[in-house]
C-alpha atoms as a PDB file:
ATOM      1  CA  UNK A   1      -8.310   2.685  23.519  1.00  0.00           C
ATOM      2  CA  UNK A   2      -7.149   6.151  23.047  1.00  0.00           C
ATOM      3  CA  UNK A   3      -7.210   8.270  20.510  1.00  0.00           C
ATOM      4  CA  UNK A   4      -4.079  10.371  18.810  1.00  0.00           C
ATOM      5  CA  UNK A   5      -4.220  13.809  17.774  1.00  0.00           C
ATOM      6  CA  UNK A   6      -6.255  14.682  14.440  1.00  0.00           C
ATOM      7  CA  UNK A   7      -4.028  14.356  10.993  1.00  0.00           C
ATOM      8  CA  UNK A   8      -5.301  17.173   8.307  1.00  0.00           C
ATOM      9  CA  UNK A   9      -5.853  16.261   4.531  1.00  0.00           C
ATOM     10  CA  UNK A  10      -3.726  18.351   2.503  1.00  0.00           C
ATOM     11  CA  UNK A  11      -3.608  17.193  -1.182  1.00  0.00           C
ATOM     12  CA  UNK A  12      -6.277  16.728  -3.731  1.00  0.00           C
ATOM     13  CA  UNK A  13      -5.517  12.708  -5.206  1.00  0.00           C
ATOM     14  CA  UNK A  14      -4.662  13.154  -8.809  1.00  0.00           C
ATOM     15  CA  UNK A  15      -7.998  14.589 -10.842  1.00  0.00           C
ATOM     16  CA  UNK A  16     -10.315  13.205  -8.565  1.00  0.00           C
ATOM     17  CA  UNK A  17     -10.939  15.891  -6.465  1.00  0.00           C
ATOM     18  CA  UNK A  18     -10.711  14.134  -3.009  1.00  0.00           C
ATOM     19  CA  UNK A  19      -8.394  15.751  -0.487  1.00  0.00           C
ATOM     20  CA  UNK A  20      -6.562  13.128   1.080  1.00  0.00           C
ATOM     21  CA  UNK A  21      -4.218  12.934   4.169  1.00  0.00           C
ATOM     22  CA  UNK A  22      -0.471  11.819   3.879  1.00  0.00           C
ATOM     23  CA  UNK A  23      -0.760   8.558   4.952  1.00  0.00           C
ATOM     24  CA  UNK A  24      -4.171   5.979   4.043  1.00  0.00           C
ATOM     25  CA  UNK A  25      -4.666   2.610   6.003  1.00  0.00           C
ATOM     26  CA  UNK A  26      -4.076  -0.798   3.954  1.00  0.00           C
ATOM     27  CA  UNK A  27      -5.465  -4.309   4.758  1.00  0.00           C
ATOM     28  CA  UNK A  28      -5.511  -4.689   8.587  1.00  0.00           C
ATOM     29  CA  UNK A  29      -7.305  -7.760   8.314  1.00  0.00           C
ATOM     30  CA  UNK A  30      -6.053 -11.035  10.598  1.00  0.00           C
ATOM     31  CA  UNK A  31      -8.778 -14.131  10.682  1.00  0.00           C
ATOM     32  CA  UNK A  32      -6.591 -15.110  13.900  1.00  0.00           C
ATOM     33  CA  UNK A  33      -8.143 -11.462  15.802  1.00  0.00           C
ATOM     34  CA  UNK A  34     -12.486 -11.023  16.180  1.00  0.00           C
ATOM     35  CA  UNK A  35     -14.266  -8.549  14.367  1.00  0.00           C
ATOM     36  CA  UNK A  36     -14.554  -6.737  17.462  1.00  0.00           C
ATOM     37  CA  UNK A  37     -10.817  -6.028  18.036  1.00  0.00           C
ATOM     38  CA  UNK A  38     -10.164  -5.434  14.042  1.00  0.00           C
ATOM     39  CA  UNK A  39     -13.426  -2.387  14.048  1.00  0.00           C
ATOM     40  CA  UNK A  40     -11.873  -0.399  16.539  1.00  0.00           C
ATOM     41  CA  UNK A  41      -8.640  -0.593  15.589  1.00  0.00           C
ATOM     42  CA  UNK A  42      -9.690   0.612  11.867  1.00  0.00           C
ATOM     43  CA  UNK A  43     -12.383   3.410  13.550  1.00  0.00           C
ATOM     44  CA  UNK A  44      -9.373   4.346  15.515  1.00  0.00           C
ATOM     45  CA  UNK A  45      -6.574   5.693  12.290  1.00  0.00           C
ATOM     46  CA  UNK A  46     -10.359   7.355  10.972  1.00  0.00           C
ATOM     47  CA  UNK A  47     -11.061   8.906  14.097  1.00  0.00           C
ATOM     48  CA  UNK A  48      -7.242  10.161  13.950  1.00  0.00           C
ATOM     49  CA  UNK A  49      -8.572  12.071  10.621  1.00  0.00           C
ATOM     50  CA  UNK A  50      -7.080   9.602   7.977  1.00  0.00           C
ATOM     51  CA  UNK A  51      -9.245   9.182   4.814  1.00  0.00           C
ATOM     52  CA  UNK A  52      -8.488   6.854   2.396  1.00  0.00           C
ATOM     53  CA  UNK A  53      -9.001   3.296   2.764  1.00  0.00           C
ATOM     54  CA  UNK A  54      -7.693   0.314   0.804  1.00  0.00           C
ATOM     55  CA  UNK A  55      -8.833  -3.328   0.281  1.00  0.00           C
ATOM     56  CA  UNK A  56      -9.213  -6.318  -1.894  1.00  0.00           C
ATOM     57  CA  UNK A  57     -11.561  -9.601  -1.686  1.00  0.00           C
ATOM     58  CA  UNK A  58      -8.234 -11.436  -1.340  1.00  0.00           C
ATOM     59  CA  UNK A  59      -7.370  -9.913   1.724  1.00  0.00           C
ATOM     60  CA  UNK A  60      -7.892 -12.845   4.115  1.00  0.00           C
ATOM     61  CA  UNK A  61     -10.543 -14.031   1.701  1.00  0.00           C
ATOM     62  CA  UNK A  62     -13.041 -11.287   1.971  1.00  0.00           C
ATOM     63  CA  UNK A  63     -12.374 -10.801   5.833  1.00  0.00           C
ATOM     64  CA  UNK A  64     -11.371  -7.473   4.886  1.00  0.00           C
ATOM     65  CA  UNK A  65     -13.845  -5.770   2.939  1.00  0.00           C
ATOM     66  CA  UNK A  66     -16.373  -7.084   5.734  1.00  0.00           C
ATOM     67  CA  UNK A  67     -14.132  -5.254   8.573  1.00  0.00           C
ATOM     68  CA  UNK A  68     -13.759  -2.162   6.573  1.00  0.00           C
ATOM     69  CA  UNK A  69     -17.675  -2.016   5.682  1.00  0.00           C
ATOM     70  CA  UNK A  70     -18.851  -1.963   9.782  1.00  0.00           C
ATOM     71  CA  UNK A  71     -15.653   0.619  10.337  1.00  0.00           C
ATOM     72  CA  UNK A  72     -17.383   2.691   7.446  1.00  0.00           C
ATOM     73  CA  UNK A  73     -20.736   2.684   8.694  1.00  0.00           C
ATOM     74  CA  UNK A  74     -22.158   6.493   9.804  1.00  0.00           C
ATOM     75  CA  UNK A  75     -18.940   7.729   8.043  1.00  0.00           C
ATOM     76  CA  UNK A  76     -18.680   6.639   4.523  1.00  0.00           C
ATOM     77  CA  UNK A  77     -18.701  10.106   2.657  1.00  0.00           C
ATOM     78  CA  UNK A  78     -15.525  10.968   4.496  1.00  0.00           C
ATOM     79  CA  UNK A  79     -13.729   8.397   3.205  1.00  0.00           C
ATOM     80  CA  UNK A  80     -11.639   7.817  -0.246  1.00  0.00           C
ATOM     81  CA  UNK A  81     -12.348   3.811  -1.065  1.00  0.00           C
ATOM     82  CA  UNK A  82     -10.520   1.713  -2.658  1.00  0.00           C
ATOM     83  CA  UNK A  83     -11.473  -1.816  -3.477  1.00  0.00           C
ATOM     84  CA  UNK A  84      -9.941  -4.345  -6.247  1.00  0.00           C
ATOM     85  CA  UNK A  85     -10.359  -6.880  -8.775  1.00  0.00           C
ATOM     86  CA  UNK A  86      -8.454  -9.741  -8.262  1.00  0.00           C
ATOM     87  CA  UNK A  87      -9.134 -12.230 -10.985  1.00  0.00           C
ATOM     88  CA  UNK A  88      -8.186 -10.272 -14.283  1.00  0.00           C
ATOM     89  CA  UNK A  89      -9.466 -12.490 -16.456  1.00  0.00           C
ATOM     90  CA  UNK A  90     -12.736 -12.939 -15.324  1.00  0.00           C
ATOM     91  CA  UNK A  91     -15.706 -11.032 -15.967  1.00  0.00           C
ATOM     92  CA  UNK A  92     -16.031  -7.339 -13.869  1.00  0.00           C
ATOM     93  CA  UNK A  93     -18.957  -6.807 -12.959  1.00  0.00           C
ATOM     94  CA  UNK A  94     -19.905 -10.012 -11.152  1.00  0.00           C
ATOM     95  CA  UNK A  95     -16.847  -9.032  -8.749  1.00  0.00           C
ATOM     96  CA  UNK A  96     -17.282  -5.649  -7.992  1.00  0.00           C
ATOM     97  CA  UNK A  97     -20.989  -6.708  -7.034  1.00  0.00           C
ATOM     98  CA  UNK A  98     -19.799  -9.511  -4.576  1.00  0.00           C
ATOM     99  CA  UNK A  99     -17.462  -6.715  -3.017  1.00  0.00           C
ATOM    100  CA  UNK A 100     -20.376  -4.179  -2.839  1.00  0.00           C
ATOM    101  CA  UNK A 101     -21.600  -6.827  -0.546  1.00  0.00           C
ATOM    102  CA  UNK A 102     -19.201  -7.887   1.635  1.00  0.00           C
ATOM    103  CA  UNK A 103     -18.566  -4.017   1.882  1.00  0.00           C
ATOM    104  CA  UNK A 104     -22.419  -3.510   2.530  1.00  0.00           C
ATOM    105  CA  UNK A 105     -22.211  -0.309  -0.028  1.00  0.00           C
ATOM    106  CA  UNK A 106     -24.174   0.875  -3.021  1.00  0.00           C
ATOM    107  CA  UNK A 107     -20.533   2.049  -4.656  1.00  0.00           C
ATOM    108  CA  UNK A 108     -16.433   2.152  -4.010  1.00  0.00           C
ATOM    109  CA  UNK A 109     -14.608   5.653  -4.891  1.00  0.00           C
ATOM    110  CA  UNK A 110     -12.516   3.476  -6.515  1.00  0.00           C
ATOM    111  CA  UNK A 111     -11.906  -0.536  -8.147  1.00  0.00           C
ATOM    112  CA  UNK A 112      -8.230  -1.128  -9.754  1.00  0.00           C
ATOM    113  CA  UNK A 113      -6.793  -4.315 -11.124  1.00  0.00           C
ATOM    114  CA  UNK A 114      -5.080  -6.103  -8.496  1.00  0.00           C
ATOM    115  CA  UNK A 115      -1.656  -6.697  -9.170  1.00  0.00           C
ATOM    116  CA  UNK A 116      -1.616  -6.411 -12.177  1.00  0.00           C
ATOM    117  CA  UNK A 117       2.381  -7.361 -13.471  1.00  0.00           C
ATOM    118  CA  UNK A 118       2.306  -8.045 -16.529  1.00  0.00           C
ATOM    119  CA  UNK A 119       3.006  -6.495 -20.123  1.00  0.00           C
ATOM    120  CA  UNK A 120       1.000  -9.168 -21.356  1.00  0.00           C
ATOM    121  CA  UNK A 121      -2.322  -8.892 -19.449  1.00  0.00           C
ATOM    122  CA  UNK A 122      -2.534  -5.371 -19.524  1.00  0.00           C
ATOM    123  CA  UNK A 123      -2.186  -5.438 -23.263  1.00  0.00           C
ATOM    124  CA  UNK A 124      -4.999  -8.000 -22.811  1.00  0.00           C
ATOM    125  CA  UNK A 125      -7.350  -6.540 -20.018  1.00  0.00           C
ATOM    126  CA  UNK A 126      -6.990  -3.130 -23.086  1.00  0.00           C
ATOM    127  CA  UNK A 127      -8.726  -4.774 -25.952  1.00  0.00           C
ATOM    128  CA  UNK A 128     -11.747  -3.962 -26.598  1.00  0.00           C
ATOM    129  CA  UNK A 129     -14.609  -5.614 -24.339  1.00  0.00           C
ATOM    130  CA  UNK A 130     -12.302  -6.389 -21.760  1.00  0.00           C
ATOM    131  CA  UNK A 131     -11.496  -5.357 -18.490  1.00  0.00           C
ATOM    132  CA  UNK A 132     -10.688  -1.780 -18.510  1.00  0.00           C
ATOM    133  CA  UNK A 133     -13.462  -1.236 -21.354  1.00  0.00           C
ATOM    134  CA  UNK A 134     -15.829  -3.448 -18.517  1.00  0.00           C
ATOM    135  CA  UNK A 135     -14.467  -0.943 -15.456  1.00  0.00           C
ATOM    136  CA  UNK A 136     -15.508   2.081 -17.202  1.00  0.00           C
ATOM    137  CA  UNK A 137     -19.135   0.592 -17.644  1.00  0.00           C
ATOM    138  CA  UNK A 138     -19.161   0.293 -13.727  1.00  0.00           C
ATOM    139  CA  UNK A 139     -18.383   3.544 -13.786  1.00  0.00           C
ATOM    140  CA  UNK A 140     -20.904   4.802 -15.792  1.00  0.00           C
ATOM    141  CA  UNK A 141     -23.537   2.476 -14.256  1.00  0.00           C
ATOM    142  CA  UNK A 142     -22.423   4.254 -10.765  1.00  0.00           C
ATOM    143  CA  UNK A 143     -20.873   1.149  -8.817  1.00  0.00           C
ATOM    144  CA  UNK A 144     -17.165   3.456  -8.620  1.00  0.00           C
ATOM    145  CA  UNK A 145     -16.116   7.180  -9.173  1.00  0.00           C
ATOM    146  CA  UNK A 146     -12.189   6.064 -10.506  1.00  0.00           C
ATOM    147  CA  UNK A 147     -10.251   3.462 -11.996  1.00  0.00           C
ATOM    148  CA  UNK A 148      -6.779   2.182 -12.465  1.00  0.00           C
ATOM    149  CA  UNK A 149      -3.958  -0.566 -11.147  1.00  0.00           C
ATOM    150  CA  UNK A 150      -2.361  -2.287  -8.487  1.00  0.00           C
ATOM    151  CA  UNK A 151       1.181  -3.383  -9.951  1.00  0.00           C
ATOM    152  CA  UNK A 152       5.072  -4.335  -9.256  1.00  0.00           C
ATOM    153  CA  UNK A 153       6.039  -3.965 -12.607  1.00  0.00           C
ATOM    154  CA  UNK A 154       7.307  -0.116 -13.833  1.00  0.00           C
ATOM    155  CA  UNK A 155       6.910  -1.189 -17.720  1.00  0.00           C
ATOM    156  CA  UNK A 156       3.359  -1.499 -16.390  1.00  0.00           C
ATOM    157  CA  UNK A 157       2.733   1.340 -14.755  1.00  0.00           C
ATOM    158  CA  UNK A 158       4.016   3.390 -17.506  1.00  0.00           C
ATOM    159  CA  UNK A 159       2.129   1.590 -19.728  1.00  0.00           C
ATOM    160  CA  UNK A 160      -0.866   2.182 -18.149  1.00  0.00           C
ATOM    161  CA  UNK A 161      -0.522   6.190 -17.683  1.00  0.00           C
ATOM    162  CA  UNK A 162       0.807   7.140 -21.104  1.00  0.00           C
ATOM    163  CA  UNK A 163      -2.910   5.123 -22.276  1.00  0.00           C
ATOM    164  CA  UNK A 164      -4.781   6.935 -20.102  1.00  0.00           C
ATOM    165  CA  UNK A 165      -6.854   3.954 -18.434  1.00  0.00           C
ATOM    166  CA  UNK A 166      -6.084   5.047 -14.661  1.00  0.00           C
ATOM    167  CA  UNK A 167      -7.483   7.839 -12.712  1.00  0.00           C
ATOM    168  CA  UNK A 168      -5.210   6.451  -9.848  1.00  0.00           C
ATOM    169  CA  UNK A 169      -2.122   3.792  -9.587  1.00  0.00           C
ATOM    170  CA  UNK A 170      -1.148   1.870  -6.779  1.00  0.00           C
ATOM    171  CA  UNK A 171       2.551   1.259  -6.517  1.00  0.00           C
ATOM    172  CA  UNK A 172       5.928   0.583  -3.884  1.00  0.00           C
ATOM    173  CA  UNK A 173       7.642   3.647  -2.841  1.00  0.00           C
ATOM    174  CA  UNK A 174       9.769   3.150   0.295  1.00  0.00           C
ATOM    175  CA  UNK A 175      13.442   2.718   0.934  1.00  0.00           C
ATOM    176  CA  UNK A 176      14.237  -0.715  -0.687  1.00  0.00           C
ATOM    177  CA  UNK A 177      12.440  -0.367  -4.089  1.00  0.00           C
ATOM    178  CA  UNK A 178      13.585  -0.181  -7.777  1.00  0.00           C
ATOM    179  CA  UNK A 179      14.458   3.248  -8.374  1.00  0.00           C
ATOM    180  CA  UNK A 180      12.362   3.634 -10.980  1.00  0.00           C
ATOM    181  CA  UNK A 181       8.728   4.014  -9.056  1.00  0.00           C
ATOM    182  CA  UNK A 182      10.355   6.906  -7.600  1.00  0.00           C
ATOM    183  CA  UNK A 183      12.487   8.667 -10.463  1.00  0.00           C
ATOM    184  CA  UNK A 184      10.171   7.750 -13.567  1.00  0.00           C
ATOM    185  CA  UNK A 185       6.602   6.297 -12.304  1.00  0.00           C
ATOM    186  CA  UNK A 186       5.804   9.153  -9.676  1.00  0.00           C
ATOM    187  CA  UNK A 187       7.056  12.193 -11.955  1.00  0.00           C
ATOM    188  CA  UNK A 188       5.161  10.860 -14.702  1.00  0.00           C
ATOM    189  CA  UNK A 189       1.917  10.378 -12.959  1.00  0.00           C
ATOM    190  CA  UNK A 190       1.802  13.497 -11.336  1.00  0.00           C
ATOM    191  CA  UNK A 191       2.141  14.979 -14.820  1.00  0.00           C
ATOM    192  CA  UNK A 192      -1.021  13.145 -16.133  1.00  0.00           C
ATOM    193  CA  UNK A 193      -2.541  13.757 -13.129  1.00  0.00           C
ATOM    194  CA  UNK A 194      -3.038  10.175 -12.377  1.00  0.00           C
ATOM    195  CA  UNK A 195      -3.467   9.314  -8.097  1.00  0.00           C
ATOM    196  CA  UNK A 196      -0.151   8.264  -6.573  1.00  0.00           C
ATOM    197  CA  UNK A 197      -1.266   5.614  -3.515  1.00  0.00           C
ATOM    198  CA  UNK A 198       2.488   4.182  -2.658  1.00  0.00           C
ATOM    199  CA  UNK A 199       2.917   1.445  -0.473  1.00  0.00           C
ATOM    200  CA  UNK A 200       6.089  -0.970   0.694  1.00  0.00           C
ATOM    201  CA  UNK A 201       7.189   2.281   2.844  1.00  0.00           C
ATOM    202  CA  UNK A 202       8.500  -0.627   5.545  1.00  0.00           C
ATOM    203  CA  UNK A 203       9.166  -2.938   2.973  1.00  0.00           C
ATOM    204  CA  UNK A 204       6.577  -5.988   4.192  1.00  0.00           C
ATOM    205  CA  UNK A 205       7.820  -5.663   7.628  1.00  0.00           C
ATOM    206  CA  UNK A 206      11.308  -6.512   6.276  1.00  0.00           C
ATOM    207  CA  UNK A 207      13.115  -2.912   7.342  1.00  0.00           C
ATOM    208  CA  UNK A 208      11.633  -2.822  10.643  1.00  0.00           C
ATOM    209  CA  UNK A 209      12.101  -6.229  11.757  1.00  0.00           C
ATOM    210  CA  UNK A 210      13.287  -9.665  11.545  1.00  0.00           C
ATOM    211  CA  UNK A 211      10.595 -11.253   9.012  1.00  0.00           C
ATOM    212  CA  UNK A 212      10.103 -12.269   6.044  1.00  0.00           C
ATOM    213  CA  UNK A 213       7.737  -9.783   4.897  1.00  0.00           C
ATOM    214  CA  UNK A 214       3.895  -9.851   6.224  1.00  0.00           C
ATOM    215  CA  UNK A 215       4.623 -10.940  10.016  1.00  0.00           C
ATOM    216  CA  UNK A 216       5.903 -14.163   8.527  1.00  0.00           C
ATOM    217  CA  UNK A 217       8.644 -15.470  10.638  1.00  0.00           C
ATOM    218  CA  UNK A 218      12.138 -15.876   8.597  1.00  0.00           C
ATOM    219  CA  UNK A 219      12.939 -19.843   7.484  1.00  0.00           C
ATOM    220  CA  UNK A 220      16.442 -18.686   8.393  1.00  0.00           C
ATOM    221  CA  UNK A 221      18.408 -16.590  10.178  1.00  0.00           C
ATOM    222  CA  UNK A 222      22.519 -15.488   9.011  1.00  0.00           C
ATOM    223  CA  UNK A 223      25.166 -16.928  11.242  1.00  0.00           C
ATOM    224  CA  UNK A 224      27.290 -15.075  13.918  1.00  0.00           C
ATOM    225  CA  UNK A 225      30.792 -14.924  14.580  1.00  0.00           C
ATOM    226  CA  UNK A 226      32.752 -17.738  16.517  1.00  0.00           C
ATOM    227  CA  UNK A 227      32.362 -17.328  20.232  1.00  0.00           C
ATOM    228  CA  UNK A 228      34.672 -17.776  22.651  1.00  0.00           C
ATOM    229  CA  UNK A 229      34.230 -21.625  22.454  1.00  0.00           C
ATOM    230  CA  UNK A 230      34.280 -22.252  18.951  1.00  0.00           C
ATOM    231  CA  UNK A 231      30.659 -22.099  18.508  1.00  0.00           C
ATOM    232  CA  UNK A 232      28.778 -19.969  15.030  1.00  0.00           C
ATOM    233  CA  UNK A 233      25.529 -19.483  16.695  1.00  0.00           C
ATOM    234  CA  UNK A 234      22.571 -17.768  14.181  1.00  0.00           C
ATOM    235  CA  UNK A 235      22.569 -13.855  15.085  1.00  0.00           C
ATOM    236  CA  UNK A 236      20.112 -12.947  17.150  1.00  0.00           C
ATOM    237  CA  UNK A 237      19.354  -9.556  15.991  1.00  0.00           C
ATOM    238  CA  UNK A 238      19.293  -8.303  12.098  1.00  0.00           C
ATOM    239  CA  UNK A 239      19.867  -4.451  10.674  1.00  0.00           C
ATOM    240  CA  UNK A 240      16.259  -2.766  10.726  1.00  0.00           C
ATOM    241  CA  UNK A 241      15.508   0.945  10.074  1.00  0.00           C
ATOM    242  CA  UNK A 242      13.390   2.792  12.792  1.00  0.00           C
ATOM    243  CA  UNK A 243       9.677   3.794  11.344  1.00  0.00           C
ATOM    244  CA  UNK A 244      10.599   7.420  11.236  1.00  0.00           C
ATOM    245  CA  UNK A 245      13.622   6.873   8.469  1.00  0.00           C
ATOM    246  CA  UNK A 246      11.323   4.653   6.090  1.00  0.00           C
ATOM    247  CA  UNK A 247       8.709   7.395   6.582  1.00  0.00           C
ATOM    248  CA  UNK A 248      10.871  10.444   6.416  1.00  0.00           C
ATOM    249  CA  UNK A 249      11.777   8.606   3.312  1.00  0.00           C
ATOM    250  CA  UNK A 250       9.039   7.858   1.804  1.00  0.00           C
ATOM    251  CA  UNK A 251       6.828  11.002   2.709  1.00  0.00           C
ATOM    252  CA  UNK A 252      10.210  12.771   0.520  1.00  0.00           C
ATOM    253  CA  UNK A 253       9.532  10.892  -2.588  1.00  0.00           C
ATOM    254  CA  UNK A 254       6.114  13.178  -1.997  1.00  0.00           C
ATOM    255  CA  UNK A 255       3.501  10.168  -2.958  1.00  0.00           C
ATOM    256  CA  UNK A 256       0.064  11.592  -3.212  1.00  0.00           C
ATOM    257  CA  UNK A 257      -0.426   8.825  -0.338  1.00  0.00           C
ATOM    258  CA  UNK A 258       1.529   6.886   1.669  1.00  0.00           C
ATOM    259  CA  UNK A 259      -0.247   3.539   2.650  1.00  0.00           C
ATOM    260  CA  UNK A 260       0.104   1.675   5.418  1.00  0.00           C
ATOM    261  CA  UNK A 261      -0.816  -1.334   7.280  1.00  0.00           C
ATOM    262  CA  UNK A 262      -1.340   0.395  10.950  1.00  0.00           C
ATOM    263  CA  UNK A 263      -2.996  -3.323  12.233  1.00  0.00           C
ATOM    264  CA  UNK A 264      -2.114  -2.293  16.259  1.00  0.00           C
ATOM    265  CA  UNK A 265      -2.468   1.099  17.690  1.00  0.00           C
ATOM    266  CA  UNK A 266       1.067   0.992  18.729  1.00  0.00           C
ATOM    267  CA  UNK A 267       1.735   0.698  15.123  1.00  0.00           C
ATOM    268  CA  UNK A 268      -0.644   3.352  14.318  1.00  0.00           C
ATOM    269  CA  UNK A 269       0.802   5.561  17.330  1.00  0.00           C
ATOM    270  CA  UNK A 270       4.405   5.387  15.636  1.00  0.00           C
ATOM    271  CA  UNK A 271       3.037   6.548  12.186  1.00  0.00           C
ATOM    272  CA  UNK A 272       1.257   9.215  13.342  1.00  0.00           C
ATOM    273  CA  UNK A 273       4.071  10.542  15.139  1.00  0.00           C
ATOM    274  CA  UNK A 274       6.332  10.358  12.632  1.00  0.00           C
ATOM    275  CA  UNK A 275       4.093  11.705  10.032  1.00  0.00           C
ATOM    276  CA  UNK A 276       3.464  14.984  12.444  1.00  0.00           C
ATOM    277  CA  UNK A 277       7.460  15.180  12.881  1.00  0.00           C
ATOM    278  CA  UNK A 278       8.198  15.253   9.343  1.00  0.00           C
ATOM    279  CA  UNK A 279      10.793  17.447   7.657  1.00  0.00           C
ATOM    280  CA  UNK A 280      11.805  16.207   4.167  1.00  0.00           C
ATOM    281  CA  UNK A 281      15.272  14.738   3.775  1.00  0.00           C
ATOM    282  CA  UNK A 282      18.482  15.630   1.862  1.00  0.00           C
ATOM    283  CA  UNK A 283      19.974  13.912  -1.028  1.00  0.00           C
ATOM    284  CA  UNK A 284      22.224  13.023   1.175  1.00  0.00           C
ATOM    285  CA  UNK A 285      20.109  11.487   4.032  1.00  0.00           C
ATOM    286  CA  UNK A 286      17.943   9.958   1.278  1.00  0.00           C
ATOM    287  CA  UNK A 287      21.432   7.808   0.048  1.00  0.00           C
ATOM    288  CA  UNK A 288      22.163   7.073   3.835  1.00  0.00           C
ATOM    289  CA  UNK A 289      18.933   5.451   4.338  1.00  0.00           C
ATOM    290  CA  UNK A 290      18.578   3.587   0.691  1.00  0.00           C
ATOM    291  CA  UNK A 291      22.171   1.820   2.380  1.00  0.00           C
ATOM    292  CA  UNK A 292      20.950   1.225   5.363  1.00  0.00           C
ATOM    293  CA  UNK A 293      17.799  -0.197   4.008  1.00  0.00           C
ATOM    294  CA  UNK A 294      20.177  -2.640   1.687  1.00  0.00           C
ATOM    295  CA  UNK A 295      21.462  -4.271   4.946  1.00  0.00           C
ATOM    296  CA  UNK A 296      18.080  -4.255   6.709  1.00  0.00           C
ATOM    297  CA  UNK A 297      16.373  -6.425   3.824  1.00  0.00           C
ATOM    298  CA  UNK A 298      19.431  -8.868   3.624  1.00  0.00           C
ATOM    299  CA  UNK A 299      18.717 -12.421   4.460  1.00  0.00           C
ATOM    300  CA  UNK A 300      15.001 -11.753   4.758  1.00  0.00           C
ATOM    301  CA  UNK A 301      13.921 -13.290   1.370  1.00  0.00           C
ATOM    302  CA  UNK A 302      12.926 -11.898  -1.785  1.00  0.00           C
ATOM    303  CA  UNK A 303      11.577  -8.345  -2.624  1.00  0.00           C
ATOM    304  CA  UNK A 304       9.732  -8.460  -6.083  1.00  0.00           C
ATOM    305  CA  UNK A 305       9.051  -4.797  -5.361  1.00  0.00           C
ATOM    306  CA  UNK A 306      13.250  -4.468  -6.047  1.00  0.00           C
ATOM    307  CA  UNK A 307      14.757  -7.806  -7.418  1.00  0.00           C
ATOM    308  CA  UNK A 308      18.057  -6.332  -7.096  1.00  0.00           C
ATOM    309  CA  UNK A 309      19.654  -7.060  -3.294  1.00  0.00           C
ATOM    310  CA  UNK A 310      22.098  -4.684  -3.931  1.00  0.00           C
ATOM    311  CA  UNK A 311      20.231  -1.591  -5.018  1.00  0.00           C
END
């Protein structure tokens, strides 16, 4: 399997003083593919100089944190981690310990509330004794550096800067998202210096191919026009965008990190090269590809990350 050429870090992630590169590596885990395809393919986008790492116990029901833990091993002071809590209601500690294990670590760089949507439950996971009050014990007790959120909800996000209980914030940036992760979210935390990791640059798969989102095949596809004989077959091929223009894209919006799935190398190959070609876009090119990505995502199900079809 070879190897691409090296990718530099070149921003510091919010206050925490790690350097990070443009792009980070999401979940790549598949329970259909071995351990011993998924390793390689991880040790590969670190060996290409990428260093920050994301993952959650409900990737593929821990499958995830275990393939990230043996890529980490011999190299885990190099690397920004990021690991999450996925039941919000439950108790903290018990779940960052059962990650520490599947992860085979003493500690994460960071733990943020997985998905975390909801006016409500934040409001809840503030009071006193709960969860971000329990996350800043772990913290002190030296299981993680950082805290903060994983959420599709800007009210949220907001929410959760302007209190000051995030260190870092995990968010869609890309070409088919609500506007407002990209006008109000990312100005405002780079002004608290809050961590900007952005993901949804491809949309779930949705701009780049014909899916559903997350390799999941669509239920249906849009018909044709009438042939010849009188027939309305489906139509074979829908709008995409190439990997460059959702990059180009999203590497404008100027995320602290953009995060990515990279599960293949030829997926990995494509990032990287686009990532080395970069040259941020105009206004202009920025509208062109925000309408192209409208047409891409059509008939391809719904995008909580941008309710709006027409946006």
């Amino acid at each position: 399997m070879s190897t691409p050429g090296k990718l530099s870090p070149r921003r510091e992630l919010g206050h925490t003083g790690f350097i990070t590169t443009q792009i980070g590596i999401g979940d790549i885990a598949d329970r259909s593919l071995p351990v011993a395809t998924l390793v390689p393919t991880l040790i590969r986008a670190l060996d290409a100089g990428l260093n920050l790492i994301d993952t959650a116990p409900a990737y593929e029901n821990g499958y995830s944190e275990q393939i990230v833990g043996e890529a980490l091993r011999g190299r885990r002071e190099q690397v920004f981690l990021i690991d999450k809590i996925d039941k919000l209601e439950a108790t903290v500690l018990p779940q960052i310990e059962a990650s520490l294990r599947r992860l085979d670590v003493s500690s994460t760089d960071a733990f943020v509330f997985h998905g975390l949507s909801s006016m409500e439950m934040f409001e809840r996971l503030c009071k006193s004794g709960a969860g971000f009050e329990q996350l800043q014990w772990a913290i002190e007790q030296g299981l993680t550096r950082f805290r903060g959120i994983s959420s599709h909800h800007p009210d949220v996000l907001r929410a959760a800067i302007v209190e000051g209980v995030c260190d870092i914030v995990l968010f869609p940036v890309g070409p088919f998202v609500d506007l407002r992760y990209i006008e109000e979210i990312l100005p405002l935390a780079k002004s608290r210096g809050v961590g900007t990791v952005c993901f949804k640059a491809f949309g779930a798969g949705k701009l780049l191919g014909d899916t559903a989102g997350y390799n999941q095949p669509l239920q249906m596809r849009p018909r044709g026009k009438l042939s010849s004989g009188g027939v309305i077959a489906p139509q074979t091929t829908l709008p995409r965008l190439t990997v460059q223009e959702c990059l180009f894209y999203t590497l404008t919006c100027d995320p602290d990190v953009a995060l990515l799935g990279l599960s293949f190398p030829n997926e990995q190959d494509a990032a990287f090269e686009a990532v080395q070609a970069f040259v941020p876009l105009t206004e202009e090119e920025m509208q062109g590809i925000r309408k192209k990505a409208i047409e891409a995502r059509r008939h391809k199900g719904p995008c909580w990350w941008n309710p709006n079809a027409e946006a």
